[in-house]
Protein backbone atom coordinates (compact mmCIF):
# COMPACT_ATOMS: atom_id res chain seq x y z
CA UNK A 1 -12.06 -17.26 -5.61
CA UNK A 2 -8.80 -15.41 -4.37
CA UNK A 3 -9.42 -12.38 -6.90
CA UNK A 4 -12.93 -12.05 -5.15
CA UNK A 5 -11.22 -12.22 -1.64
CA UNK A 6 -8.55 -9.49 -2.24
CA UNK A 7 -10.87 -7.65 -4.36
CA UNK A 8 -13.38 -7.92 -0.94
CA UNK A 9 -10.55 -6.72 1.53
CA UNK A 10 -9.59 -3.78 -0.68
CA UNK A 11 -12.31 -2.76 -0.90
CA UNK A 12 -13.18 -3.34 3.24
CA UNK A 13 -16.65 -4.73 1.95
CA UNK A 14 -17.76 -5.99 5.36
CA UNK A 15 -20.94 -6.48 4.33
CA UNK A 16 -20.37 -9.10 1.50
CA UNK A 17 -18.11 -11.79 3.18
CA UNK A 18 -21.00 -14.10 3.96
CA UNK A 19 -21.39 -14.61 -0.26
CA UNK A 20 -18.17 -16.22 -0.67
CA UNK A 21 -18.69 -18.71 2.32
CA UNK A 22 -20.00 -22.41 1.98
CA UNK A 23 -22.71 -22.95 4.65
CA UNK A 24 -20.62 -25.70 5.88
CA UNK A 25 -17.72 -23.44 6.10
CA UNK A 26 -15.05 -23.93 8.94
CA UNK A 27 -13.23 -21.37 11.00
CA UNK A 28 -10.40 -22.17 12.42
CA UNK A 29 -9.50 -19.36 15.19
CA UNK A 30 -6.33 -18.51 16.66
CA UNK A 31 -7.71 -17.75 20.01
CA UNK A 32 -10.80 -20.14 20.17
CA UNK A 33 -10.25 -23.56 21.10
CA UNK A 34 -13.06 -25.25 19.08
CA UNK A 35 -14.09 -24.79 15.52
CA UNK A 36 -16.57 -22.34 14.56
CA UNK A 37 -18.83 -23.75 12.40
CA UNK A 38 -21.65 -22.37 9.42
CA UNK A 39 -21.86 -19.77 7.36
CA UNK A 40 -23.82 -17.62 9.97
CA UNK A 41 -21.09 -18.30 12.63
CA UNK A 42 -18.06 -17.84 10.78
CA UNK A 43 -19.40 -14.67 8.88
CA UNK A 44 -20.35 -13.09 12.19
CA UNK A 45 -16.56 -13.97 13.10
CA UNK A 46 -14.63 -12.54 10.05
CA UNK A 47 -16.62 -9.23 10.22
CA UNK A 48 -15.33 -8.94 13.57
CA UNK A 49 -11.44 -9.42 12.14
CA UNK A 50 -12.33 -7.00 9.44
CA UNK A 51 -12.99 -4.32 11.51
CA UNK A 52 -10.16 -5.38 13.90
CA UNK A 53 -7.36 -5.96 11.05
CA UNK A 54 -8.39 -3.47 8.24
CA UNK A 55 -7.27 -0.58 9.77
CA UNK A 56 -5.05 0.90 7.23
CA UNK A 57 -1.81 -1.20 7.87
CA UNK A 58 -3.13 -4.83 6.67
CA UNK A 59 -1.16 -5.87 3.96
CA UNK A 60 -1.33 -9.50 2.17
CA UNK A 61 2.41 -9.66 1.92
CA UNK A 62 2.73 -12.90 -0.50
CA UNK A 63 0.64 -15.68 -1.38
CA UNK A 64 0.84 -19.46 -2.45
CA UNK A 65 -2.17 -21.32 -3.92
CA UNK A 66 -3.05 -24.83 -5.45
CA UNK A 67 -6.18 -25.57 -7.37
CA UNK A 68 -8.62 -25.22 -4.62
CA UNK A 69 -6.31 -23.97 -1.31
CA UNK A 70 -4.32 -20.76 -0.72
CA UNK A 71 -2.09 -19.74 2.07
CA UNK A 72 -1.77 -15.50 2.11
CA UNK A 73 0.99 -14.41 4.21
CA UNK A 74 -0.48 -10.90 6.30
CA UNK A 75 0.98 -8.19 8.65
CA UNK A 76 -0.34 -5.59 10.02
CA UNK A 77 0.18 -2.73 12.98
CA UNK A 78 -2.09 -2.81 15.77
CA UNK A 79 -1.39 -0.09 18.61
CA UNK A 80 2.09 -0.08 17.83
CA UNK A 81 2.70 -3.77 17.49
CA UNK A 82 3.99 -5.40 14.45
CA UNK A 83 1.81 -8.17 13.46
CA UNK A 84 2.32 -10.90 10.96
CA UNK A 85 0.10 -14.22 10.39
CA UNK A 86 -1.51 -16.29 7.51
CA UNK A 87 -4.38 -16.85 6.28
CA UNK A 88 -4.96 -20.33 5.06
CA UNK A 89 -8.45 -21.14 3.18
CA UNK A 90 -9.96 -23.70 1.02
CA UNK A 91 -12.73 -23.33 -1.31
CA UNK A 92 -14.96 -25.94 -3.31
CA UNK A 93 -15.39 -26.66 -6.67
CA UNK A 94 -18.39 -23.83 -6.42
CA UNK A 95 -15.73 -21.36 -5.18
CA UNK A 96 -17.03 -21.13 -1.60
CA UNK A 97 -14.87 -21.12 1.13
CA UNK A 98 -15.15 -24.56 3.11
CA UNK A 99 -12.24 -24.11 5.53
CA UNK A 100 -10.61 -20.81 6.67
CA UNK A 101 -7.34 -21.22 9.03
CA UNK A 102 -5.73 -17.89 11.03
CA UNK A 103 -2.55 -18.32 12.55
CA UNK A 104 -1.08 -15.16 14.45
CA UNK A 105 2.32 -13.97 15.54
CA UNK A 106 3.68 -12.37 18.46
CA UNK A 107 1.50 -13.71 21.48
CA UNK A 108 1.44 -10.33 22.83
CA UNK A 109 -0.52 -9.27 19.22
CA UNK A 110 -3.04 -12.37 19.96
CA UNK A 111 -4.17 -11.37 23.48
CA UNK A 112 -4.91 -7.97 22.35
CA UNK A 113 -6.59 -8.78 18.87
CA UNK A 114 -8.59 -11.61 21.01
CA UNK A 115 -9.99 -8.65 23.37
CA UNK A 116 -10.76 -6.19 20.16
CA UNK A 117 -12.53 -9.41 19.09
CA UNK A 118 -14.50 -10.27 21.77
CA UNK A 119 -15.90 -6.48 22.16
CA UNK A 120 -16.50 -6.32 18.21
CA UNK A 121 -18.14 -9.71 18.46
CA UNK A 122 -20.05 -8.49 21.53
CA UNK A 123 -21.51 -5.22 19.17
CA UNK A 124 -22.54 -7.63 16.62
CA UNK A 125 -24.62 -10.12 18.71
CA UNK A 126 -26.61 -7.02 19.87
């Protein structure tokens, strides 16, 4: 599963996230409160972080995995900020994604990915 996901973000393929999701796939957001829940939901959301984190400076900086879970280590440059976080995802014995966890660092880098999210997310719903 993890060659497919690298293999997806190198090569920015937007459009194909959805096929490595479970349709009871989890998100777990860094600035949303609640779960987002289904494949729909949560594919709708990580196109929006695509086009807000691969902008040329996303980098998966290291990575540990276990049989079916993975934790990739990220940073990034957004407008001038440093940006560093982890992605932290699960899969099934299908090798679909059932959980995906983003955790963020600095705060400032959260408020201002959460706006470029919310007016990606906004384009998409149209």
């Amino acid at each position: 599963m993890l060659n497919h996901w690298h293999t997806l973000i190198k090569n920015k393929a937007i459009d194909q996230v959805s096929t490595l999701l479970a349709d009871d796939v989890t998100l777990f957001s860094p600035v949303i409160h609640t779960p987002i829940q289904g494949k729909k939901m949560v594919s709708m959301y990580l196109t929006a972080a695509f086009h807000t984190f691969l902008n040329g400076t996303f980098n998966y900086d290291r990575e540990f995995s276990g049989a079916n879970s993975a934790v990739l280590e990220f940073s990034l440059n957004i407008q001038g900020i440093d940006i560093n976080g982890i992605d932290m995802i699960t899969w099934n014995e299908q090798g679909k994604i059932t959980e995906f966890k983003v955790m963020i660092r600095p705060y400032k880098a959260l408020n201002m990915i959460n706006d470029q999210m919310t007016a990606m997310l906004a384009k998409l719903k149209q």
